[in-house]
PDB file of N, CA and C in Angstrom:
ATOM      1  N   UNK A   1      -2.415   9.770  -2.350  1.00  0.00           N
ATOM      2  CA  UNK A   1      -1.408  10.240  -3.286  1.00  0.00           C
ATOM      3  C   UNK A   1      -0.882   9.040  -4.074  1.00  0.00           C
ATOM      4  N   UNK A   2      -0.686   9.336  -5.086  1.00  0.00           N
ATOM      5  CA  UNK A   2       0.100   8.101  -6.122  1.00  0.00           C
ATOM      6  C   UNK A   2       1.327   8.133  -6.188  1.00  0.00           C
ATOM      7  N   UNK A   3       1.911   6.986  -6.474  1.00  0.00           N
ATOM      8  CA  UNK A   3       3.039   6.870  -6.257  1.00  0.00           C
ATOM      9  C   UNK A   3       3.975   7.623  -7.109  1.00  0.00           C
ATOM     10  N   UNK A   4       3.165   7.391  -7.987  1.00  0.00           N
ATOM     11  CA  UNK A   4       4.224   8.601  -8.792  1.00  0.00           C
ATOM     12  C   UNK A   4       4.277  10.143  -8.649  1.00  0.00           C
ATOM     13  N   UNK A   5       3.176  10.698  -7.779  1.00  0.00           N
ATOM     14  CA  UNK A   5       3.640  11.971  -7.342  1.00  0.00           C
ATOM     15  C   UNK A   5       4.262  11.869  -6.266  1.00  0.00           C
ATOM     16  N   UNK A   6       4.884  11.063  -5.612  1.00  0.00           N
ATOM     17  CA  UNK A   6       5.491  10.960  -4.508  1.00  0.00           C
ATOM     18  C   UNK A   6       6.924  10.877  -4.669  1.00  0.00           C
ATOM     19  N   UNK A   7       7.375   9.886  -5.914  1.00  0.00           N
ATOM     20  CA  UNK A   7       7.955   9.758  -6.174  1.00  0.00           C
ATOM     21  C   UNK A   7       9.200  11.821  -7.257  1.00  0.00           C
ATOM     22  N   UNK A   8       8.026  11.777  -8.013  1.00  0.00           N
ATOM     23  CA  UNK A   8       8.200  13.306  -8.535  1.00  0.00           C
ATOM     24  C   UNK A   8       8.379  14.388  -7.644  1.00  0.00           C
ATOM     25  N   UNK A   9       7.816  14.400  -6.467  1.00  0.00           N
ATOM     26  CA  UNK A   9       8.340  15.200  -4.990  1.00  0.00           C
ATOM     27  C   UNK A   9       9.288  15.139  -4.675  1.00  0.00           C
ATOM     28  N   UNK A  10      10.163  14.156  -4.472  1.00  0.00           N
ATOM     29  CA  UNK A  10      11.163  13.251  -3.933  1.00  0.00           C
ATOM     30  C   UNK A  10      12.546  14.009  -4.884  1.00  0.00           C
ATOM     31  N   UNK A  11      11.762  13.611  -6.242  1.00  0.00           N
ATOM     32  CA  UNK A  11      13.109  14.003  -7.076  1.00  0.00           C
ATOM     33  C   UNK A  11      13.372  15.381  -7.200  1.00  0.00           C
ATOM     34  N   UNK A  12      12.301  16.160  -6.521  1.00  0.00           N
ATOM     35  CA  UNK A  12      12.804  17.448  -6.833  1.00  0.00           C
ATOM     36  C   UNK A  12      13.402  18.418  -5.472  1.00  0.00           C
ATOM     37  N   UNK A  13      13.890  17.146  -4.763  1.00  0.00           N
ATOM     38  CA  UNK A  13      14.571  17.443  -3.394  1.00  0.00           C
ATOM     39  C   UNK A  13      16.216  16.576  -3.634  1.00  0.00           C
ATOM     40  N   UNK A  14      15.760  15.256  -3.958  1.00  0.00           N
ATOM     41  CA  UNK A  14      16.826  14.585  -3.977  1.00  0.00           C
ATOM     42  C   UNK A  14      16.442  13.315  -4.925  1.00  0.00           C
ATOM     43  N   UNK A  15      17.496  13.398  -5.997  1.00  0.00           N
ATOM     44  CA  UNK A  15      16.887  12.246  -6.736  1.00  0.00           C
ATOM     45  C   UNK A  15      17.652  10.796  -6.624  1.00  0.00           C
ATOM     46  N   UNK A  16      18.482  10.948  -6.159  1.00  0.00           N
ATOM     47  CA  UNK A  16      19.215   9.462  -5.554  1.00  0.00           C
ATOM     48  C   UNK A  16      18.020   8.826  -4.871  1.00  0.00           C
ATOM     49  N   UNK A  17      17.923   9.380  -3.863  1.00  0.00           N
ATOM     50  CA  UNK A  17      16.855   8.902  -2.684  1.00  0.00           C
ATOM     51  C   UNK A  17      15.722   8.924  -3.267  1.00  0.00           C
ATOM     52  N   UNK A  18      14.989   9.558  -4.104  1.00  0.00           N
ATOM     53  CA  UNK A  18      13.454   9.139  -5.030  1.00  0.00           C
ATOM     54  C   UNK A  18      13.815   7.811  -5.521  1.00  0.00           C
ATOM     55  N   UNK A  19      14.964   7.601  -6.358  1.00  0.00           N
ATOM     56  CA  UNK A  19      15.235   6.493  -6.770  1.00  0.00           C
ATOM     57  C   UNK A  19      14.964   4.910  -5.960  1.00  0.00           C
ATOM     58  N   UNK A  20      16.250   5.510  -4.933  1.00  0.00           N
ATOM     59  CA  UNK A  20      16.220   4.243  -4.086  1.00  0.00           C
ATOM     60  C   UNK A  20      14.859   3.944  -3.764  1.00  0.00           C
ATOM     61  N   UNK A  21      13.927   4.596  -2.825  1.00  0.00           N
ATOM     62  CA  UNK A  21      12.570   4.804  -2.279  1.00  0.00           C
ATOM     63  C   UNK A  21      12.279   3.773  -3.216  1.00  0.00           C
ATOM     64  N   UNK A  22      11.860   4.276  -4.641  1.00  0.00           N
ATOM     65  CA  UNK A  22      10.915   3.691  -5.296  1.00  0.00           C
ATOM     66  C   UNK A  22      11.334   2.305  -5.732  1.00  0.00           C
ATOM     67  N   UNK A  23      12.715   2.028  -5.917  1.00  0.00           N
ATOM     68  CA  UNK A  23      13.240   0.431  -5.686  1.00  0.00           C
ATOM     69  C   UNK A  23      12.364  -0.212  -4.563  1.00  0.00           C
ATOM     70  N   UNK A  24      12.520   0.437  -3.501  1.00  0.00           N
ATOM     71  CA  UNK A  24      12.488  -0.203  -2.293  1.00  0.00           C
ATOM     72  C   UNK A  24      11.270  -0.761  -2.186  1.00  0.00           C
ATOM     73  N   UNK A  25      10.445   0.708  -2.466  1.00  0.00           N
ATOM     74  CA  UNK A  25       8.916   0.559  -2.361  1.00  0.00           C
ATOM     75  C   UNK A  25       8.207  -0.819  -3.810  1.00  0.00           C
ATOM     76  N   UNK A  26       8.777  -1.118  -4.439  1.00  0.00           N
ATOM     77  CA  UNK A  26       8.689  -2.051  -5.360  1.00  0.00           C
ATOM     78  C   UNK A  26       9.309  -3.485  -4.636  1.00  0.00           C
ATOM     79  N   UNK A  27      10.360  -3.532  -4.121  1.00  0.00           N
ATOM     80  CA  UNK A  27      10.555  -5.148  -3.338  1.00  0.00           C
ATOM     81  C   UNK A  27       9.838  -4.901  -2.353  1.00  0.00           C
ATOM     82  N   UNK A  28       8.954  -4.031  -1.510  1.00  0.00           N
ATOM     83  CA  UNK A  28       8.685  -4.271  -0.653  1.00  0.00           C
ATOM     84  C   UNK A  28       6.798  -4.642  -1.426  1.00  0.00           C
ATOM     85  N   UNK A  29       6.378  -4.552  -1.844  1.00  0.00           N
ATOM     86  CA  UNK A  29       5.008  -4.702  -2.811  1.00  0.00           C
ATOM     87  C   UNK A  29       5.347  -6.178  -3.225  1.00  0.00           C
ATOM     88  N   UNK A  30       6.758  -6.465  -3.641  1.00  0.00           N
ATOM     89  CA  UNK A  30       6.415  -7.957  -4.241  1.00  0.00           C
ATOM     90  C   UNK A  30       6.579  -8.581  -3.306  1.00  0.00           C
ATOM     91  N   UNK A  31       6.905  -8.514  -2.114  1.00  0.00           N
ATOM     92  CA  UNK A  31       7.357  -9.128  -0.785  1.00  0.00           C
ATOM     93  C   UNK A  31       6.034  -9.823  -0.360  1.00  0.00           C
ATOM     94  N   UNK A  32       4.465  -8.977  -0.357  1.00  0.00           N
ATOM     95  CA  UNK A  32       3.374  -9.163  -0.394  1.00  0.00           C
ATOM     96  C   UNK A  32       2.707 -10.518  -0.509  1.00  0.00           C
ATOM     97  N   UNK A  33       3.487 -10.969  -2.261  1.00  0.00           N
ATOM     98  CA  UNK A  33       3.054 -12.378  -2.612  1.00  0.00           C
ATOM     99  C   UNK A  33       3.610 -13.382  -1.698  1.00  0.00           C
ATOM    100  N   UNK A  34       4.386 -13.484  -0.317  1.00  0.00           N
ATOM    101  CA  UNK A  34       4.326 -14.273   0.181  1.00  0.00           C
ATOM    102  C   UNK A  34       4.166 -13.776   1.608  1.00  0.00           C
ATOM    103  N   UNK A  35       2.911 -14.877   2.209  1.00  0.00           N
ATOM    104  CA  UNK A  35       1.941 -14.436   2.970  1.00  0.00           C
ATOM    105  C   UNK A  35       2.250 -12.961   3.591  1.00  0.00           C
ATOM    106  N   UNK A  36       0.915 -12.682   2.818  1.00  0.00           N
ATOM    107  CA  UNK A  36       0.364 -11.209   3.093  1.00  0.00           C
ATOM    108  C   UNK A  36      -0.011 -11.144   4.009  1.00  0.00           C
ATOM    109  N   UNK A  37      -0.864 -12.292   4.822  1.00  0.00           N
ATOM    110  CA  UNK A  37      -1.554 -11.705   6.033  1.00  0.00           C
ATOM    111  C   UNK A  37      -0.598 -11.380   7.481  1.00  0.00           C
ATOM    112  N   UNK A  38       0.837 -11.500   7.506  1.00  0.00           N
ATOM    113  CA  UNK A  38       1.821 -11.099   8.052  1.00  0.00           C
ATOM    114  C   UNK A  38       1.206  -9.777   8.494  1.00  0.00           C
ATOM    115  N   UNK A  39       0.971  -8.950   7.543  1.00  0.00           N
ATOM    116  CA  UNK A  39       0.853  -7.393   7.427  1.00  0.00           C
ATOM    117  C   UNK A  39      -0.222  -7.111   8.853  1.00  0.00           C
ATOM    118  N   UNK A  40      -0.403  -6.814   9.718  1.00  0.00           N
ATOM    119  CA  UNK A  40      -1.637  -6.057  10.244  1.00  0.00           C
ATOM    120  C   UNK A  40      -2.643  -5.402   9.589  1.00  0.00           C
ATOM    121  N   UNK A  41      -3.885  -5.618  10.113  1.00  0.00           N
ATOM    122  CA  UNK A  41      -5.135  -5.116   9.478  1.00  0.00           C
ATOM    123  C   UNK A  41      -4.434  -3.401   9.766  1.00  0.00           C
ATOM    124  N   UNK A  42      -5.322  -2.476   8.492  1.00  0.00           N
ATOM    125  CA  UNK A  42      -4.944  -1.192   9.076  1.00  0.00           C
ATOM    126  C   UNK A  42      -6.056  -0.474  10.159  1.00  0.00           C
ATOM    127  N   UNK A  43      -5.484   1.116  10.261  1.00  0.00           N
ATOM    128  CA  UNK A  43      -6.934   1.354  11.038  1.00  0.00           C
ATOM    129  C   UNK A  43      -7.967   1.787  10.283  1.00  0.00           C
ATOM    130  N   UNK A  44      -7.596   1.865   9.154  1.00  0.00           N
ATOM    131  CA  UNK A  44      -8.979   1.742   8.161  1.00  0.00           C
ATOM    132  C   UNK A  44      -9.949   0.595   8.069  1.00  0.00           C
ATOM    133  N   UNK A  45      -9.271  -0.480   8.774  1.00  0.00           N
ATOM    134  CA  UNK A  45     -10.434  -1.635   8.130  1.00  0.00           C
ATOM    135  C   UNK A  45     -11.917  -1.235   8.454  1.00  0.00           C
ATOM    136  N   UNK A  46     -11.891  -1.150   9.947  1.00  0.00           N
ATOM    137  CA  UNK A  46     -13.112  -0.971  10.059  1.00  0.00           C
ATOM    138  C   UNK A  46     -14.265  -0.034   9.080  1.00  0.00           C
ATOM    139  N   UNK A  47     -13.529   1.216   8.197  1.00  0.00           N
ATOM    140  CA  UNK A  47     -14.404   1.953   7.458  1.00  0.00           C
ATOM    141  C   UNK A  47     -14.687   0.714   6.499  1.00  0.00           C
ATOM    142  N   UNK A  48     -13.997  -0.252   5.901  1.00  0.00           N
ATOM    143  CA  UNK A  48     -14.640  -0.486   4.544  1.00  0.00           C
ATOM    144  C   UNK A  48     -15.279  -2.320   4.933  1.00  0.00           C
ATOM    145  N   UNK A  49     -16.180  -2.475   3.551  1.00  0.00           N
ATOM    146  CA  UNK A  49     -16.628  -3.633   4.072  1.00  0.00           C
ATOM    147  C   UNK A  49     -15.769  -4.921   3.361  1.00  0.00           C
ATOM    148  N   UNK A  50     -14.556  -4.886   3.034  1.00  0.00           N
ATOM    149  CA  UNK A  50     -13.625  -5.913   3.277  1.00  0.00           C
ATOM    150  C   UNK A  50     -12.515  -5.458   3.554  1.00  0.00           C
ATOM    151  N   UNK A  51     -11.660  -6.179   3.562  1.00  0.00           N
ATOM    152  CA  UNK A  51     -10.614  -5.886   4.460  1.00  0.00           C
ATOM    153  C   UNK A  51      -9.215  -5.593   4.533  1.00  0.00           C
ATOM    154  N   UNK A  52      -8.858  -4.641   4.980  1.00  0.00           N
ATOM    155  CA  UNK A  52      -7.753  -3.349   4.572  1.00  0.00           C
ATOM    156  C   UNK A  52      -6.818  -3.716   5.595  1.00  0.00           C
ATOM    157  N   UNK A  53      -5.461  -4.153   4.620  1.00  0.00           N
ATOM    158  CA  UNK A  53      -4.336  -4.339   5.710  1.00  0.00           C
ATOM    159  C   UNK A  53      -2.921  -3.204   5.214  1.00  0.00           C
ATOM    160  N   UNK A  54      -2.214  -3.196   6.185  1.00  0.00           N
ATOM    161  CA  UNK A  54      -1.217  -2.356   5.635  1.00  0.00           C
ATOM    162  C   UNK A  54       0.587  -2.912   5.989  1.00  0.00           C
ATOM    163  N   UNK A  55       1.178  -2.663   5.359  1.00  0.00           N
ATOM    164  CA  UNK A  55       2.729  -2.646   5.145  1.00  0.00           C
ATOM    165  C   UNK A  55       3.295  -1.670   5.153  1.00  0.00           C
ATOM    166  N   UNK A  56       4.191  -1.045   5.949  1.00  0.00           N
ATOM    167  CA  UNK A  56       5.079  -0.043   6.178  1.00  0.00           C
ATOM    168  C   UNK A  56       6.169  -0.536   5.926  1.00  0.00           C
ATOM    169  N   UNK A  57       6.597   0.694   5.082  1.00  0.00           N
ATOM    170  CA  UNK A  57       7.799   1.031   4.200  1.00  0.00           C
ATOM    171  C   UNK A  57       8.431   2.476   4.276  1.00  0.00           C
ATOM    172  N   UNK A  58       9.408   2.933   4.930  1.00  0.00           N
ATOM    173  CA  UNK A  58      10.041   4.003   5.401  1.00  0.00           C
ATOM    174  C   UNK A  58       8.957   4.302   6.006  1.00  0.00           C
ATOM    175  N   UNK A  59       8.690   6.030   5.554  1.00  0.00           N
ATOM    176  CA  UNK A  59       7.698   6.481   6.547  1.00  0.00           C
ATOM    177  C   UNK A  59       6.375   6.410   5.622  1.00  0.00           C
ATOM    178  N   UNK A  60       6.152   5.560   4.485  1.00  0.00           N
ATOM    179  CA  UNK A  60       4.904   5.004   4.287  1.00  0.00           C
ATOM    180  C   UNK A  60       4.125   4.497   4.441  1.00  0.00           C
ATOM    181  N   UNK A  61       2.828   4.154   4.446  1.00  0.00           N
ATOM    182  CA  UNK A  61       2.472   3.016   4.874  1.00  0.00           C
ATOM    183  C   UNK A  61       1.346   2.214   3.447  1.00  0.00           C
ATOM    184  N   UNK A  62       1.483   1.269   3.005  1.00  0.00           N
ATOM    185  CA  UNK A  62       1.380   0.602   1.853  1.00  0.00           C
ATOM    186  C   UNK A  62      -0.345   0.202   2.045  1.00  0.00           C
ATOM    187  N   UNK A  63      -1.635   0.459   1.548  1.00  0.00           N
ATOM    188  CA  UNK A  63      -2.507  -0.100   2.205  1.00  0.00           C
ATOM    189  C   UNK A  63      -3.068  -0.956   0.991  1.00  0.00           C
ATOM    190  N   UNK A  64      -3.512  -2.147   1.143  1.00  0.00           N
ATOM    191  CA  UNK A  64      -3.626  -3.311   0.031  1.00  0.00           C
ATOM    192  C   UNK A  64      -5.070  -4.106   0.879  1.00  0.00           C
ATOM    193  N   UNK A  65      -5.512  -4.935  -0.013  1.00  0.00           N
ATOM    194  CA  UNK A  65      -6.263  -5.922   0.125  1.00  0.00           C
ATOM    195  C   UNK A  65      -6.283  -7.303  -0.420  1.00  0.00           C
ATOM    196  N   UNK A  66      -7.012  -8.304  -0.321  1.00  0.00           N
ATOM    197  CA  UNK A  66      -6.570  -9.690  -0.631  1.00  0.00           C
ATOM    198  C   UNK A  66      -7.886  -9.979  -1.424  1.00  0.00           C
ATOM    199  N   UNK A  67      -7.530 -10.476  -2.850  1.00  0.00           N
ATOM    200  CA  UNK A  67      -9.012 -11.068  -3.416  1.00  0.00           C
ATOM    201  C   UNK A  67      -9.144 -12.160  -4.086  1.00  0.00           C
ATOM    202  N   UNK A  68      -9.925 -12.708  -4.135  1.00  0.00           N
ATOM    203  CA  UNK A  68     -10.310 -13.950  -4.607  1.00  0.00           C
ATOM    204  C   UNK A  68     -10.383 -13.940  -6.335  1.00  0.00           C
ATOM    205  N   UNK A  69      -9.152 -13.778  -6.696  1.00  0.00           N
ATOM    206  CA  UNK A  69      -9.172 -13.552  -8.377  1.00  0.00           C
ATOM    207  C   UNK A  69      -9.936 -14.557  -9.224  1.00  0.00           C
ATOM    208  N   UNK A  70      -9.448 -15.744  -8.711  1.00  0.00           N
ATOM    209  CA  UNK A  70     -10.287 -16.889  -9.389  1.00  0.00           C
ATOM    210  C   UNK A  70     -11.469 -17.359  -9.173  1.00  0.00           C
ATOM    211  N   UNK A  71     -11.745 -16.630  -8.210  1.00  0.00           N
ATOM    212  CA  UNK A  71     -12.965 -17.501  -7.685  1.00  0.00           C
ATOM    213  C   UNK A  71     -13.374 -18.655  -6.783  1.00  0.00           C
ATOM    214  N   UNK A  72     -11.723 -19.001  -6.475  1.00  0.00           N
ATOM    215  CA  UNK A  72     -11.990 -20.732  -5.827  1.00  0.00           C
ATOM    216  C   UNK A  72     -11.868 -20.810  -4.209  1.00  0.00           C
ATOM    217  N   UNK A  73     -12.313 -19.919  -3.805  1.00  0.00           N
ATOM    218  CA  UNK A  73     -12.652 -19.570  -2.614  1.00  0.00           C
ATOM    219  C   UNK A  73     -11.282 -19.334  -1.131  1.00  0.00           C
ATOM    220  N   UNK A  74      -9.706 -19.077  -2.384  1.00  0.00           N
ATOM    221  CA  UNK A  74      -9.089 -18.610  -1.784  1.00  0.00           C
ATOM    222  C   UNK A  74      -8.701 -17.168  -2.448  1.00  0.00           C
ATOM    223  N   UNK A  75      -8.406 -16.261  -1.371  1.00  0.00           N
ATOM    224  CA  UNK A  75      -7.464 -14.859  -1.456  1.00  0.00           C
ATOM    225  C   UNK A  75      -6.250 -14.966  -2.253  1.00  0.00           C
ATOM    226  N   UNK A  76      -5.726 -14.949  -3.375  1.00  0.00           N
ATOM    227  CA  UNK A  76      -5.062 -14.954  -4.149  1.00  0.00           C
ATOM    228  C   UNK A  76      -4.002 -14.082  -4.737  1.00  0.00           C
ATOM    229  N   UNK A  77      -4.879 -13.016  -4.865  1.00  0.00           N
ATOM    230  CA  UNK A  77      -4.288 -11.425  -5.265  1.00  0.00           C
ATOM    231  C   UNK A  77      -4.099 -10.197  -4.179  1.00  0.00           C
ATOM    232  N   UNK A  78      -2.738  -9.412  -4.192  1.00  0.00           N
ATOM    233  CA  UNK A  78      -2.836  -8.537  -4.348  1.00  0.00           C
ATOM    234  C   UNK A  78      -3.306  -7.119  -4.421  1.00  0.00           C
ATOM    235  N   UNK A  79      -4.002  -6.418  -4.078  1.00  0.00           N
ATOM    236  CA  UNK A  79      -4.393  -5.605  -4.909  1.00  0.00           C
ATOM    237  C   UNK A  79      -4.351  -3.850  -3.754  1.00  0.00           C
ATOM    238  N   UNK A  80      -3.112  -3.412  -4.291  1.00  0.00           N
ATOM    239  CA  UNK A  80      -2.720  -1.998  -3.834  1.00  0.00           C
ATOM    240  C   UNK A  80      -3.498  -1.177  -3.960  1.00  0.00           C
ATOM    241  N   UNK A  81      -4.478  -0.839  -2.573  1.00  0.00           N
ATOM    242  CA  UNK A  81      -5.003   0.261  -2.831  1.00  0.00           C
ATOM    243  C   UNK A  81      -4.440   1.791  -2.575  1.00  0.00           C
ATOM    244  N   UNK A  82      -3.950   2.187  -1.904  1.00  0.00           N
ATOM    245  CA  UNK A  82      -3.221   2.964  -1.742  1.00  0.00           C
ATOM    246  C   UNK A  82      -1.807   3.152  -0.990  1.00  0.00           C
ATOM    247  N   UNK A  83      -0.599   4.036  -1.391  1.00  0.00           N
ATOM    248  CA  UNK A  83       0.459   4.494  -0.518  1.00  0.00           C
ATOM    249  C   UNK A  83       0.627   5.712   0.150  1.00  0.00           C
ATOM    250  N   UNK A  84       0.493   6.000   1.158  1.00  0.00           N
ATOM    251  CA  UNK A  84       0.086   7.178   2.054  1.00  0.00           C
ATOM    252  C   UNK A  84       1.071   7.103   3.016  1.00  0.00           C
ATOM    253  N   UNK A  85       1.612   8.408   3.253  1.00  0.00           N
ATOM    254  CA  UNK A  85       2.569   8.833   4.081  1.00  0.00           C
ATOM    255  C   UNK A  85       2.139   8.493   5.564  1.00  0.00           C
ATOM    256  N   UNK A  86       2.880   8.249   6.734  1.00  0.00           N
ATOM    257  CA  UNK A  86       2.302   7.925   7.659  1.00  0.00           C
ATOM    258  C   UNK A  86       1.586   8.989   8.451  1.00  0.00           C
ATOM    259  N   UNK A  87       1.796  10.416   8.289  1.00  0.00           N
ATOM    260  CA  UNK A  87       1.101  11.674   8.699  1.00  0.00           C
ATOM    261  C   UNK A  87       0.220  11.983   8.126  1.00  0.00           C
ATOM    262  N   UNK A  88      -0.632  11.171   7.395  1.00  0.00           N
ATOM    263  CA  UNK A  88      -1.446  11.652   6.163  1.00  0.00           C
ATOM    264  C   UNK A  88      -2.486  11.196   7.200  1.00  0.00           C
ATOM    265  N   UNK A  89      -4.024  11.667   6.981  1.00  0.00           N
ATOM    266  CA  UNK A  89      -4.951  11.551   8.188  1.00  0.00           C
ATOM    267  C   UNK A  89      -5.861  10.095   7.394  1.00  0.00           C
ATOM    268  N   UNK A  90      -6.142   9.736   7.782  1.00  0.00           N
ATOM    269  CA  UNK A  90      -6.826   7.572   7.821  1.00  0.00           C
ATOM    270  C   UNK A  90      -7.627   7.903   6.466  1.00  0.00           C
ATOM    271  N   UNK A  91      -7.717   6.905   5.651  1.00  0.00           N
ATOM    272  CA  UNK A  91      -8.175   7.273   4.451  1.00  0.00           C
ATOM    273  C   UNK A  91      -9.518   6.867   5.023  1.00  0.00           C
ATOM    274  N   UNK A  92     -10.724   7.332   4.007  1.00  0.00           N
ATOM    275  CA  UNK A  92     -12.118   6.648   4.312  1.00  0.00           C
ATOM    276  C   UNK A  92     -12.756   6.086   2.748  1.00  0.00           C
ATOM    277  N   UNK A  93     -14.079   5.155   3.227  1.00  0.00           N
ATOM    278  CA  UNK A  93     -14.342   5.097   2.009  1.00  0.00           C
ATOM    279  C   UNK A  93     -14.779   5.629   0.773  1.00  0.00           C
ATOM    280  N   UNK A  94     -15.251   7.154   1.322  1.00  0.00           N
ATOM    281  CA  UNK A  94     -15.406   7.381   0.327  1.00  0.00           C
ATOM    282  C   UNK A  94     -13.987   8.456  -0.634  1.00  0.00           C
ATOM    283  N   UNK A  95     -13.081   8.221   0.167  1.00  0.00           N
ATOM    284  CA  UNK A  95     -11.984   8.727  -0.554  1.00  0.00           C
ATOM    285  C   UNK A  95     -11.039   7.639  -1.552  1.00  0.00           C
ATOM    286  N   UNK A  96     -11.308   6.056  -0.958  1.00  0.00           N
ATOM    287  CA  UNK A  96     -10.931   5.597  -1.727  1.00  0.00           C
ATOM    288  C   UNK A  96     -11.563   5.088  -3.569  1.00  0.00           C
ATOM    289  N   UNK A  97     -13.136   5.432  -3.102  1.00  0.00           N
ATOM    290  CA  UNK A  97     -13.558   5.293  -4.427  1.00  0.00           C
ATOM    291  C   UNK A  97     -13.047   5.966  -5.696  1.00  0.00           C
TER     292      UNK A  97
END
């Protein structure tokens, strides 16, 4: 699910709390840029062939990866692959394509 339908769910229950959420869920994404590998691998890693860690945020769980943007043979970036509720069943690969 994307964040922005999650967010659009949210508001049509309570929109204070969509609000806050999506603050939150935004410092908690830039929080990332300093060391990421804090995060635990998720239990997805094993489906894909690099490597899937995750960050929980309320009852989300944030799933991202680390890449070598430049090329210079360090992990550098970022890069959000998905935000999934924590009841949501383990993503696989071919759902993330």
């Amino acid at each position: 699910m994307q964040v922005e339908e999650i967010v659009f769910r949210m508001m049509g229950r309570n929109p204070g709390y969509a609000e806050r959420w999506q603050e939150g869920l935004e410092q908690a994404t830039v929080s990332l840029e300093t060391f990421p590998r804090r995060c635990p691998l998720a239990h997805e890693n094993d489906s894909f062939s690099y490597e899937v860690r995750q960050l929980l945020y309320a009852s989300h769980r944030i799933l991202f990866t680390l890449l070598d943007a430049d090329e210079d043979g360090k992990d550098d970036t970022v890069r959000i692959l998905h935000v999934r509720h924590q009841a949501q069943r383990w993503l696989d690969d071919e759902e993330e394509e």
